[in-house]
PDB file of N, CA and C in Angstrom:
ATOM      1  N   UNK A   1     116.438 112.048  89.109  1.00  0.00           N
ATOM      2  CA  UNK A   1     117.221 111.022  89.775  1.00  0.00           C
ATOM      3  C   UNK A   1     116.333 110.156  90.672  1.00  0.00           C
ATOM      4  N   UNK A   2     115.478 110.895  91.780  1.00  0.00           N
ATOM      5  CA  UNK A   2     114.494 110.004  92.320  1.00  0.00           C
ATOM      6  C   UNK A   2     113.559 109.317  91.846  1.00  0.00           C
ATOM      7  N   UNK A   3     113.413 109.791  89.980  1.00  0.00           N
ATOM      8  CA  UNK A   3     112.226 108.823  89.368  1.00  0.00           C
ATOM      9  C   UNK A   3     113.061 107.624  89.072  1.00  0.00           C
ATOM     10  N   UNK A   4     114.314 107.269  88.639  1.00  0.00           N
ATOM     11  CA  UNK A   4     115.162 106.618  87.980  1.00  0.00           C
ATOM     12  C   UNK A   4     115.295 105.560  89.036  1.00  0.00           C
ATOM     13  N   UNK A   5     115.497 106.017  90.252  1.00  0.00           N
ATOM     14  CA  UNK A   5     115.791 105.041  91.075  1.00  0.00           C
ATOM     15  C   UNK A   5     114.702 104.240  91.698  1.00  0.00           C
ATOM     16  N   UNK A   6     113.108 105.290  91.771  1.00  0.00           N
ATOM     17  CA  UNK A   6     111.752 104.606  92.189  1.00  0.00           C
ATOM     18  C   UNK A   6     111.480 103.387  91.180  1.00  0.00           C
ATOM     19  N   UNK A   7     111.804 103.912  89.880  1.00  0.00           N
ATOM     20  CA  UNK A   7     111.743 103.042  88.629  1.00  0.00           C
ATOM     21  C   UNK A   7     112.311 101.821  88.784  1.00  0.00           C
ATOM     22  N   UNK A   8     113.415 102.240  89.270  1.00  0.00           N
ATOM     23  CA  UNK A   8     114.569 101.006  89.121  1.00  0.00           C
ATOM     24  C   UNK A   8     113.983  99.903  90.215  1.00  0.00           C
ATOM     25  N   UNK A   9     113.668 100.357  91.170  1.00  0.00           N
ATOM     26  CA  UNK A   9     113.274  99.754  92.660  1.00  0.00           C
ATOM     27  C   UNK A   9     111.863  98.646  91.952  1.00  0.00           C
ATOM     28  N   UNK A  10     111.440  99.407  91.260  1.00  0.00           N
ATOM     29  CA  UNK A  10     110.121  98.730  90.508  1.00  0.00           C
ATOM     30  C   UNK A  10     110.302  97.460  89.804  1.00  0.00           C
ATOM     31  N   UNK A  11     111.214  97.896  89.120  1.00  0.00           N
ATOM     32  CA  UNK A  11     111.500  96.755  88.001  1.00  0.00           C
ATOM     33  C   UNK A  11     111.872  95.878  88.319  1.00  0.00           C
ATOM     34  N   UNK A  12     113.313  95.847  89.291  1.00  0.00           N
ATOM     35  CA  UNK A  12     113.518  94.727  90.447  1.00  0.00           C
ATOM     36  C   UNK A  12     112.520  94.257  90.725  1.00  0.00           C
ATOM     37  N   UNK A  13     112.162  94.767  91.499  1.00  0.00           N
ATOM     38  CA  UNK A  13     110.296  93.874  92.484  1.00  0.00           C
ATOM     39  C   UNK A  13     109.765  93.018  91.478  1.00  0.00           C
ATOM     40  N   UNK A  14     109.533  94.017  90.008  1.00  0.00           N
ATOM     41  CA  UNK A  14     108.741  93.242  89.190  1.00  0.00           C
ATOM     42  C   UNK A  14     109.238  92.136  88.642  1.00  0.00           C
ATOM     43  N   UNK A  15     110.557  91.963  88.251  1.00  0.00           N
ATOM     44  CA  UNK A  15     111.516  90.829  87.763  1.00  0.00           C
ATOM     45  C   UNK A  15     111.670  89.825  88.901  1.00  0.00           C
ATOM     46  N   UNK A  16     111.918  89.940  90.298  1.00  0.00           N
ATOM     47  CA  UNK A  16     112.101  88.906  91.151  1.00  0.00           C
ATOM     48  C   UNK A  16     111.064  88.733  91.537  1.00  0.00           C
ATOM     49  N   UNK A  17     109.734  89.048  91.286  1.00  0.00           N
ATOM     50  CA  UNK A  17     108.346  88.882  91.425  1.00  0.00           C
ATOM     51  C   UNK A  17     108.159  87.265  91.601  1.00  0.00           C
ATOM     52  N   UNK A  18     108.273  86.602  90.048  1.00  0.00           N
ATOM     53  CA  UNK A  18     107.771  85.425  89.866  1.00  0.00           C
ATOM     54  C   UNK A  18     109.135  84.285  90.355  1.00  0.00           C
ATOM     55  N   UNK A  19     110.365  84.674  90.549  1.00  0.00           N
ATOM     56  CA  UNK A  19     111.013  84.014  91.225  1.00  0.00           C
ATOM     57  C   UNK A  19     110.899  83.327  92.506  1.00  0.00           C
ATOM     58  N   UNK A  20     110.297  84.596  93.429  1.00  0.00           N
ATOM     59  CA  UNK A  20     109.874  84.484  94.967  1.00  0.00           C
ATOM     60  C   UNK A  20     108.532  84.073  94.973  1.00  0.00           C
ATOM     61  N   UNK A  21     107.897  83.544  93.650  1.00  0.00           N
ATOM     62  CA  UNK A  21     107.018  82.667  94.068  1.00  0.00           C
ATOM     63  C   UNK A  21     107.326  81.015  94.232  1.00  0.00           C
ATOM     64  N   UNK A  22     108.515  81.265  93.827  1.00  0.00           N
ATOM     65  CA  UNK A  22     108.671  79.482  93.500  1.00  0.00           C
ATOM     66  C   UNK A  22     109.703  79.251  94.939  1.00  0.00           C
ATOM     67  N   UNK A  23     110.141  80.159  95.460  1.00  0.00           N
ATOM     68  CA  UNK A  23     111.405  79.883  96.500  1.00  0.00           C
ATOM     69  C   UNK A  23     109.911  80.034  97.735  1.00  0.00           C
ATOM     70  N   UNK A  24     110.184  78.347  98.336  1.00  0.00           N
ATOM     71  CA  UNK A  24     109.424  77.887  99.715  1.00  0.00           C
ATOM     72  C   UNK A  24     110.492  78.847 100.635  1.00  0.00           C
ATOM     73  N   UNK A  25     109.483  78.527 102.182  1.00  0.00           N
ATOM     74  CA  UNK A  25     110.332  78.922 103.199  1.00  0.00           C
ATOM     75  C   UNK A  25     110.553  78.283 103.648  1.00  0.00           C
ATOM     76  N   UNK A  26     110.974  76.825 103.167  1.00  0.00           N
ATOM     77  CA  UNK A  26     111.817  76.259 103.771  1.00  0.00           C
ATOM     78  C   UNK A  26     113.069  75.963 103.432  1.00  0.00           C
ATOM     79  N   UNK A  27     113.701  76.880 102.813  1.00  0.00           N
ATOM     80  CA  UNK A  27     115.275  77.154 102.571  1.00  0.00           C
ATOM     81  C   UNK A  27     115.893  77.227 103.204  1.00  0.00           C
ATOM     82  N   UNK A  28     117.106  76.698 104.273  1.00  0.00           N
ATOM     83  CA  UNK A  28     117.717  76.778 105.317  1.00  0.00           C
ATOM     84  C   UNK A  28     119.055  77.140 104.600  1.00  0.00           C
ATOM     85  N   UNK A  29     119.529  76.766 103.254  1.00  0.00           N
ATOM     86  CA  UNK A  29     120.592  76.865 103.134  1.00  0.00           C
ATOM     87  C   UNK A  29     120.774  78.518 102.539  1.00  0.00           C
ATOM     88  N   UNK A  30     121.573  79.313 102.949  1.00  0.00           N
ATOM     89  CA  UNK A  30     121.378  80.767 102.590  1.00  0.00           C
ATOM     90  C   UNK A  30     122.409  80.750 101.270  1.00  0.00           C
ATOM     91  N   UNK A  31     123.402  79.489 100.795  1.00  0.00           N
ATOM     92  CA  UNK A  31     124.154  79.408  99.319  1.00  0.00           C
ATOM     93  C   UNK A  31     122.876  79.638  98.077  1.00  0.00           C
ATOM     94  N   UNK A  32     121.953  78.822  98.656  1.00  0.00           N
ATOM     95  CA  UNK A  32     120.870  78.275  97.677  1.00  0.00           C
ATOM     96  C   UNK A  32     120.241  79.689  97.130  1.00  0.00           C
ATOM     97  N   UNK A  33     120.338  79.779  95.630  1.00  0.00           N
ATOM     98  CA  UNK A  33     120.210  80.971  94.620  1.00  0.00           C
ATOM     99  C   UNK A  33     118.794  81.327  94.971  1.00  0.00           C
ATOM    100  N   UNK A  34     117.994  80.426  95.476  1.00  0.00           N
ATOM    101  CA  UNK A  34     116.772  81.192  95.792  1.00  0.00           C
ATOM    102  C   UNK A  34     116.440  81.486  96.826  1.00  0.00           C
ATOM    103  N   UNK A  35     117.291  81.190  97.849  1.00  0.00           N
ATOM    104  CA  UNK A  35     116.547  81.791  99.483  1.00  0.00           C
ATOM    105  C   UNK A  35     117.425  83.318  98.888  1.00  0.00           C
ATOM    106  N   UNK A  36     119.078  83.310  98.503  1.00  0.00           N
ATOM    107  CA  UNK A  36     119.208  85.063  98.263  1.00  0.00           C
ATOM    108  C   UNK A  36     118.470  85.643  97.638  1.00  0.00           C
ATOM    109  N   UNK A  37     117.724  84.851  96.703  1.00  0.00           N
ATOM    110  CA  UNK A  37     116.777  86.088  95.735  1.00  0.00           C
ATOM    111  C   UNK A  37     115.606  86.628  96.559  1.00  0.00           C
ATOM    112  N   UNK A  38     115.151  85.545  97.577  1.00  0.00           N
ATOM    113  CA  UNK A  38     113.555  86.153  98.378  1.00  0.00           C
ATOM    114  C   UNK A  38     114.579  87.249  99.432  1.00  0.00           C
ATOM    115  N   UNK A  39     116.210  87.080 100.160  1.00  0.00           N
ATOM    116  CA  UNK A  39     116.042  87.861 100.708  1.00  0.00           C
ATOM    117  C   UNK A  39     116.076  89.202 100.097  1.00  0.00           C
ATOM    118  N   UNK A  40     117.397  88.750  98.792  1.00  0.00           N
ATOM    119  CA  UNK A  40     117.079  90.074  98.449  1.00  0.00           C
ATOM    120  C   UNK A  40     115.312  91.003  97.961  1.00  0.00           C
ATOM    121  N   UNK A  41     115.152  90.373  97.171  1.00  0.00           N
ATOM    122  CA  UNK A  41     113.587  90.522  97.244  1.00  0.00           C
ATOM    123  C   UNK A  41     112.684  91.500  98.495  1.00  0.00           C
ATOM    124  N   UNK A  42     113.081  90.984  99.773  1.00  0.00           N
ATOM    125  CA  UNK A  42     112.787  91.432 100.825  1.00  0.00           C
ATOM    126  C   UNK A  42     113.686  92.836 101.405  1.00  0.00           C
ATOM    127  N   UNK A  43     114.628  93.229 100.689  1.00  0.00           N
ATOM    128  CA  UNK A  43     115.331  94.284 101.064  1.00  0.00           C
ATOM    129  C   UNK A  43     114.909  95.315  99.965  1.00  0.00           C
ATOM    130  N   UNK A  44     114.846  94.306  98.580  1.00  0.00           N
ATOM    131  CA  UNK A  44     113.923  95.930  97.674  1.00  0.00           C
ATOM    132  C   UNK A  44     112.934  96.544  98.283  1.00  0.00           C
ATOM    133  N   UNK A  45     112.232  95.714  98.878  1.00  0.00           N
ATOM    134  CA  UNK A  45     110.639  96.356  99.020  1.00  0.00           C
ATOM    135  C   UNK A  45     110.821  96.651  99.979  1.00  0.00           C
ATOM    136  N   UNK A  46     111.537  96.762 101.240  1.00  0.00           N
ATOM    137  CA  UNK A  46     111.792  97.612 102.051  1.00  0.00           C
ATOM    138  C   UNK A  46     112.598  98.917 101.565  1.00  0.00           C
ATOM    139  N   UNK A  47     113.567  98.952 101.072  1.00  0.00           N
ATOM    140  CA  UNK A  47     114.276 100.338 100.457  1.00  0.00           C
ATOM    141  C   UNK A  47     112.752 100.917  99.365  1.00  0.00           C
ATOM    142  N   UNK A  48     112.268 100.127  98.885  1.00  0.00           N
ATOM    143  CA  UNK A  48     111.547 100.946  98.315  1.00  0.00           C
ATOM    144  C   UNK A  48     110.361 101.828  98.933  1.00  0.00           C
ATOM    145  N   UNK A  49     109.856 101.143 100.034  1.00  0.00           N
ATOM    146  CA  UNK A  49     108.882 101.515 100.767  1.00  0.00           C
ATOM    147  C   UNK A  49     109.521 102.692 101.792  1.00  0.00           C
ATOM    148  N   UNK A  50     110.623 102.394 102.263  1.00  0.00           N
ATOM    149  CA  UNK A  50     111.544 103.690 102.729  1.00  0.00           C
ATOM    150  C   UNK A  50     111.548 104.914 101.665  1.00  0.00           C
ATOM    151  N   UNK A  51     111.781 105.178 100.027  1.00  0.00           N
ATOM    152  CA  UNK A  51     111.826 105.867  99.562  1.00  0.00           C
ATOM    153  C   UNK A  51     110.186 106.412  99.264  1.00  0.00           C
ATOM    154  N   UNK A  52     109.096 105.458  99.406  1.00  0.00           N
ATOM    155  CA  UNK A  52     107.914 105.903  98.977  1.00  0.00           C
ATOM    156  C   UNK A  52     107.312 107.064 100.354  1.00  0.00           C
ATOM    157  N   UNK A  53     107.972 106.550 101.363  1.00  0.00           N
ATOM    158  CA  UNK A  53     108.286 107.905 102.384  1.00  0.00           C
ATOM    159  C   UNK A  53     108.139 109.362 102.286  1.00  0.00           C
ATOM    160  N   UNK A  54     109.159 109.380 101.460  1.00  0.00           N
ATOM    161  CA  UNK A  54     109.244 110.897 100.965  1.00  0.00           C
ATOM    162  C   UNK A  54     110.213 111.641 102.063  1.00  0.00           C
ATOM    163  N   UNK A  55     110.984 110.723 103.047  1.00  0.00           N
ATOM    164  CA  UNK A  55     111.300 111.378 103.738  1.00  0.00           C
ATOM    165  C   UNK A  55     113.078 111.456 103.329  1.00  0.00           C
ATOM    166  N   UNK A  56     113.691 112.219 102.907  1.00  0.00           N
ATOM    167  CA  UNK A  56     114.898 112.197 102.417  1.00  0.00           C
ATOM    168  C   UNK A  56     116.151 111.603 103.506  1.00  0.00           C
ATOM    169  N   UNK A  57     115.938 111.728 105.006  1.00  0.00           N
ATOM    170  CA  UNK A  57     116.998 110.947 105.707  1.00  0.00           C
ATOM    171  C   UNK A  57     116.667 109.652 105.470  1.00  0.00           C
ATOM    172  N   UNK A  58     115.388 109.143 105.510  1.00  0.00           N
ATOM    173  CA  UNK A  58     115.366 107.507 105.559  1.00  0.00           C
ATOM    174  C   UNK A  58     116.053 107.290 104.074  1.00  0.00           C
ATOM    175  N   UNK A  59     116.830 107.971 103.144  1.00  0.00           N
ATOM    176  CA  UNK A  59     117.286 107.553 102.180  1.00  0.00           C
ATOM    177  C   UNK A  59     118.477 106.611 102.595  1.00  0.00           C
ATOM    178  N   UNK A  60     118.936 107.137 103.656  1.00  0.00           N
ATOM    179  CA  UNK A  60     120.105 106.883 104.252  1.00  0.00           C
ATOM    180  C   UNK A  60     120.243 105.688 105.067  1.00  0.00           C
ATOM    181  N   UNK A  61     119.298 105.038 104.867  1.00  0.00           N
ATOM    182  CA  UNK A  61     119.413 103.892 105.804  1.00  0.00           C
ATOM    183  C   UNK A  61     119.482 102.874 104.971  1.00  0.00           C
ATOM    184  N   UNK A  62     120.882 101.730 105.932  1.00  0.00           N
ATOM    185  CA  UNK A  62     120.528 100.406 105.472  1.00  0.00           C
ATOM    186  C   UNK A  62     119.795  99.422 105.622  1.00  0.00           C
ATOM    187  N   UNK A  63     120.179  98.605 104.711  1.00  0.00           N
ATOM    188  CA  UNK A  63     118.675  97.380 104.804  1.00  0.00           C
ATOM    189  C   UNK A  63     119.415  96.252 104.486  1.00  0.00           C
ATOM    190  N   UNK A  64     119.393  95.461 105.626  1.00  0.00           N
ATOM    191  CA  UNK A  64     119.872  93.705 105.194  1.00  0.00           C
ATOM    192  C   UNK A  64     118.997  93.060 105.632  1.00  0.00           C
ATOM    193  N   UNK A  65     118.774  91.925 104.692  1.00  0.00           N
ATOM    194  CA  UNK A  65     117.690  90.580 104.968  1.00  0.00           C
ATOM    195  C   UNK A  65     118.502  89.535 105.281  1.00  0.00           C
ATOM    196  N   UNK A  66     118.349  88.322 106.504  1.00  0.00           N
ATOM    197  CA  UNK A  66     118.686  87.648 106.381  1.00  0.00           C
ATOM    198  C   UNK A  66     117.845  86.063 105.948  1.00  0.00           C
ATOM    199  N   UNK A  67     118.150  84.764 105.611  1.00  0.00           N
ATOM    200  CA  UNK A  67     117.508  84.023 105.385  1.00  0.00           C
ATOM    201  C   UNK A  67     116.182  83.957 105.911  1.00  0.00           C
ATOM    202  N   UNK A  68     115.825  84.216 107.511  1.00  0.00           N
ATOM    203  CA  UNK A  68     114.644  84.185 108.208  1.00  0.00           C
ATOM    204  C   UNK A  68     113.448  85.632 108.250  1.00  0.00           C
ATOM    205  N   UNK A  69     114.013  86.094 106.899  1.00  0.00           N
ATOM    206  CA  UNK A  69     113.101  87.221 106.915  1.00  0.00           C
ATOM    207  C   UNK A  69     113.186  88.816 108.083  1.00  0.00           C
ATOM    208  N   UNK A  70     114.241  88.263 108.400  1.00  0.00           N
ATOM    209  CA  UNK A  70     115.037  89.464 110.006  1.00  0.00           C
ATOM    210  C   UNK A  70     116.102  90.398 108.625  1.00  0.00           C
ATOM    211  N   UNK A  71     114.860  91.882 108.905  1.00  0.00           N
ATOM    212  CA  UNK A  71     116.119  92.933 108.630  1.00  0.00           C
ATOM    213  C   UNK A  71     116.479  93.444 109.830  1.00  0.00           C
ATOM    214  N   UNK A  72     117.820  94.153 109.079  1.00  0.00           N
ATOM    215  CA  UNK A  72     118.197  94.773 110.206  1.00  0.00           C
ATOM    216  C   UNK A  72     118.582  96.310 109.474  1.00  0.00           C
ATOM    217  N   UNK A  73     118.743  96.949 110.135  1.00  0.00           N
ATOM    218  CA  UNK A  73     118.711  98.574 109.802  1.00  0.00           C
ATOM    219  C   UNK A  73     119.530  99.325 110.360  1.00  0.00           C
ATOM    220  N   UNK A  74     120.425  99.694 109.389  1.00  0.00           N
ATOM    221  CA  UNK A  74     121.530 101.024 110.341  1.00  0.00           C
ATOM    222  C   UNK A  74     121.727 101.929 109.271  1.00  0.00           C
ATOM    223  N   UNK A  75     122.780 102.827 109.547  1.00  0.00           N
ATOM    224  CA  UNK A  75     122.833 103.969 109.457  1.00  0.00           C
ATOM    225  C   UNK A  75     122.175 105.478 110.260  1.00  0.00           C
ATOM    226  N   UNK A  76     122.097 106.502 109.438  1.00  0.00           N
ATOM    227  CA  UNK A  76     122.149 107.561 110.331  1.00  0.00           C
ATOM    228  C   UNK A  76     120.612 108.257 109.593  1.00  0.00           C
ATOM    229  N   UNK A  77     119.719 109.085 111.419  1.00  0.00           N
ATOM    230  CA  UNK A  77     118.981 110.285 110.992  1.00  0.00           C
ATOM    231  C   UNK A  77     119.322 110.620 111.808  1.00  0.00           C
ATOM    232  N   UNK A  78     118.203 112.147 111.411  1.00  0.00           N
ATOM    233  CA  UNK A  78     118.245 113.546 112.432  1.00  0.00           C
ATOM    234  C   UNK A  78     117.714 113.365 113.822  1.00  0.00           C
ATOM    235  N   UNK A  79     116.908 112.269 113.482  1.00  0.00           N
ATOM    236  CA  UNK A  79     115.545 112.182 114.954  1.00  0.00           C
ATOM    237  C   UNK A  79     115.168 110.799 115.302  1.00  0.00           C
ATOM    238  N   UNK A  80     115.255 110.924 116.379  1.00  0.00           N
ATOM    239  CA  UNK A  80     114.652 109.385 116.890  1.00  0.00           C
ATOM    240  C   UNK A  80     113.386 108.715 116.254  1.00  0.00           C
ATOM    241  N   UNK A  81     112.740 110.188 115.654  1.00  0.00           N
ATOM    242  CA  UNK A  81     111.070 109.901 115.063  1.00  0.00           C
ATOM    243  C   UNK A  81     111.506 109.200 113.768  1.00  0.00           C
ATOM    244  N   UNK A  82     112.374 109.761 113.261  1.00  0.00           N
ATOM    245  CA  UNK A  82     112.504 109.476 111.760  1.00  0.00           C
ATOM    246  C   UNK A  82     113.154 107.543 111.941  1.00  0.00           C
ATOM    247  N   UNK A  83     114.165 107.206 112.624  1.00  0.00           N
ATOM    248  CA  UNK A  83     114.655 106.178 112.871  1.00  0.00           C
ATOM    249  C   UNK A  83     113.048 105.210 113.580  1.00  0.00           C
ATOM    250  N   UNK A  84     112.265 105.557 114.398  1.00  0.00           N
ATOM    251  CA  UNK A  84     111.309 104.539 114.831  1.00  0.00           C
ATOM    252  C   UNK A  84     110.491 104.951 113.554  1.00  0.00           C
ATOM    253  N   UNK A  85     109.948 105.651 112.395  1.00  0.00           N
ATOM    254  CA  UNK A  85     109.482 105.225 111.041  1.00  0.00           C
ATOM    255  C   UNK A  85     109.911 104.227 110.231  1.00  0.00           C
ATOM    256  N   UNK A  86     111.471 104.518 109.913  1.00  0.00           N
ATOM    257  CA  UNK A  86     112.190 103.739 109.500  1.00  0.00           C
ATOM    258  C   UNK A  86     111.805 102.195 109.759  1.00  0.00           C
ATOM    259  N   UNK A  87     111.903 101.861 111.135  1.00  0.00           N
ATOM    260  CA  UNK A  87     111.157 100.008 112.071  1.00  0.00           C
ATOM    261  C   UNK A  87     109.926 100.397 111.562  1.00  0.00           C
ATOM    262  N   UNK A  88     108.769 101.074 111.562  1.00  0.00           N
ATOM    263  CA  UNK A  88     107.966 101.001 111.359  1.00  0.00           C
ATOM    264  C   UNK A  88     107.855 100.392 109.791  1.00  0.00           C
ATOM    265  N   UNK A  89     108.197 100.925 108.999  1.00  0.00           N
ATOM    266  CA  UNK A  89     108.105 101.147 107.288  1.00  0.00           C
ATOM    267  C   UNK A  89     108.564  99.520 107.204  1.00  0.00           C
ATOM    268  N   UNK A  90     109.430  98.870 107.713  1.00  0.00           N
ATOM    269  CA  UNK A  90     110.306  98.064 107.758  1.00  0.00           C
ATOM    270  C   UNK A  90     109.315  96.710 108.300  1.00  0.00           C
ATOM    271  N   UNK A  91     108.990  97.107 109.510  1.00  0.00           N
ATOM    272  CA  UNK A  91     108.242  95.993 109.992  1.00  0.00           C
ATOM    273  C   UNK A  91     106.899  96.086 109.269  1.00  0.00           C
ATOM    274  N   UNK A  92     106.119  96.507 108.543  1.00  0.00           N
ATOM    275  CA  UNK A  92     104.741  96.702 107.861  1.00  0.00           C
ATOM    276  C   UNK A  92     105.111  96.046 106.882  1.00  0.00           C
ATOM    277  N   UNK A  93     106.644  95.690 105.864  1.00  0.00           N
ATOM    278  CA  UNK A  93     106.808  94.835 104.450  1.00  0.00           C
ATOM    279  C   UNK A  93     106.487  93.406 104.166  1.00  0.00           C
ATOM    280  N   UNK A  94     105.593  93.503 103.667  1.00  0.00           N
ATOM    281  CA  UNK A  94     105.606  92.131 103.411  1.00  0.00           C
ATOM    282  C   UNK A  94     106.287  91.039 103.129  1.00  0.00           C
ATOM    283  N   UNK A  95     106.738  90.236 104.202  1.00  0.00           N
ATOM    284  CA  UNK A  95     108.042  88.943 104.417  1.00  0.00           C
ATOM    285  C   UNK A  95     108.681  89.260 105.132  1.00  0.00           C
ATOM    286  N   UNK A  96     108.762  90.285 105.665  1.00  0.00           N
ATOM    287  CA  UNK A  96     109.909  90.595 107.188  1.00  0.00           C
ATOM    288  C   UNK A  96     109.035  89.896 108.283  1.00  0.00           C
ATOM    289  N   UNK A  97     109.923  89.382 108.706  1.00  0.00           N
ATOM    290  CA  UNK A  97     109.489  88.633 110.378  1.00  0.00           C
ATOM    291  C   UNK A  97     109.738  89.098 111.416  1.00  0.00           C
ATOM    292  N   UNK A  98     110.665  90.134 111.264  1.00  0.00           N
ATOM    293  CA  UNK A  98     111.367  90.946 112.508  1.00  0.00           C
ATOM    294  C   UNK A  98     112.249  92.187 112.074  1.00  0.00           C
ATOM    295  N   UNK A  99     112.345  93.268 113.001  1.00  0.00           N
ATOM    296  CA  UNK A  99     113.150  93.872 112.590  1.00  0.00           C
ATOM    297  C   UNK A  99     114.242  94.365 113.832  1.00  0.00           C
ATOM    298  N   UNK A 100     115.698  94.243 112.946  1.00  0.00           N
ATOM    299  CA  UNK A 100     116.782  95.081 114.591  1.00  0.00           C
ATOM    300  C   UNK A 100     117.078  96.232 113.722  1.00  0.00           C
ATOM    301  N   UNK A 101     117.068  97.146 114.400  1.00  0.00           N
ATOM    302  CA  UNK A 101     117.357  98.401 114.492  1.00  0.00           C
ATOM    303  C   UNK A 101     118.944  98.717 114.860  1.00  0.00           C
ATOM    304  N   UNK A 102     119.926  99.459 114.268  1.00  0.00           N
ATOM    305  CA  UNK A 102     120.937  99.314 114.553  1.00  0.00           C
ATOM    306  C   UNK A 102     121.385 101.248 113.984  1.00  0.00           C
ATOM    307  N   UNK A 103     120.218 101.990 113.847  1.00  0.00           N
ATOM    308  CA  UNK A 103     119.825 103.464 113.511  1.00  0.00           C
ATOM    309  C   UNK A 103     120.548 104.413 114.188  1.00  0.00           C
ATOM    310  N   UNK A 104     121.556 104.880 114.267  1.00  0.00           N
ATOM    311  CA  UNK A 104     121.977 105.808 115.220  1.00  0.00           C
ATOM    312  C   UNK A 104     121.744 107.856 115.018  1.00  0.00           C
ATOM    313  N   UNK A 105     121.321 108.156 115.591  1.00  0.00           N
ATOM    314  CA  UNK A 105     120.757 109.443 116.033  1.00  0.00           C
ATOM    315  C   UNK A 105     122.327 110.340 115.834  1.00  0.00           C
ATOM    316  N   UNK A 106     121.810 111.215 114.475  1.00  0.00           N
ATOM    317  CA  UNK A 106     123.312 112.394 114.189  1.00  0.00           C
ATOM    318  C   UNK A 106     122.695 113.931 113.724  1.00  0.00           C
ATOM    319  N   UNK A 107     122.556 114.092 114.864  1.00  0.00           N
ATOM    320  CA  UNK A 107     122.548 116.053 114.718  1.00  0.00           C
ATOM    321  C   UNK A 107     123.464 116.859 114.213  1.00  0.00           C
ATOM    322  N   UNK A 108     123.132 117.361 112.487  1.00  0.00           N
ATOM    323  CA  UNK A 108     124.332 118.112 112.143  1.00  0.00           C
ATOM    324  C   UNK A 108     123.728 119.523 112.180  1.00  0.00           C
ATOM    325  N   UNK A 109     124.227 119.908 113.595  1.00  0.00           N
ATOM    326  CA  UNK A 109     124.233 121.192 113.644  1.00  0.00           C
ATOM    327  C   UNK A 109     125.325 122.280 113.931  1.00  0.00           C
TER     328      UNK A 109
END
């Protein structure tokens, strides 16, 4: 299941590859079919770089791009460590400009 989905994460990247070369940054309008494709674009390679982790809570996190390259990130881990990786992994992707954190800390014990 985790190869299927690393796979899948791949192929995306690789298919919107040559798209997000042609979409400038100067897209203001977020209708326009190619500023969604760079953001989405920008949310694969963050989920993917979250899964290249290895860490099974950061599975759990979301990922939205908006037009200006700002993800933002919520959902749930175990540890504050795992949630400041998460910004970390996030802010290191190439095309993010910023990241908010929106990660909340859930101890199931």
């Amino acid at each position: 299941m985790k190869n299927k989905l690393a796979m899948t994460c791949f192929i995306v990247t690789g298919l919107l590859g040559s798209v997000i070369a042609h979409a400038g940054d100067s897209d203001k309008d977020r209708m326009h079919p190619l500023t969604f494709v760079k953001d989405s674009y920008i949310t694969t390679k963050v989920k993917a770089n979250l899964f290249d982790a290895k860490m099974s809570s950061l599975l759990h996190i979301k990922v939205d791009t908006d037009s200006k390259g700002v993800v933002t990130l919520s959902g749930n881990t175990k540890t504050q460590e795992l949630a400041d990786q998460a910004v970390i992994i996030a802010r290191d992707t190439t095309g993010v400009t910023a990241v908010s954190s929106n990660i909340q800390i859930k101890n199931d014990e």
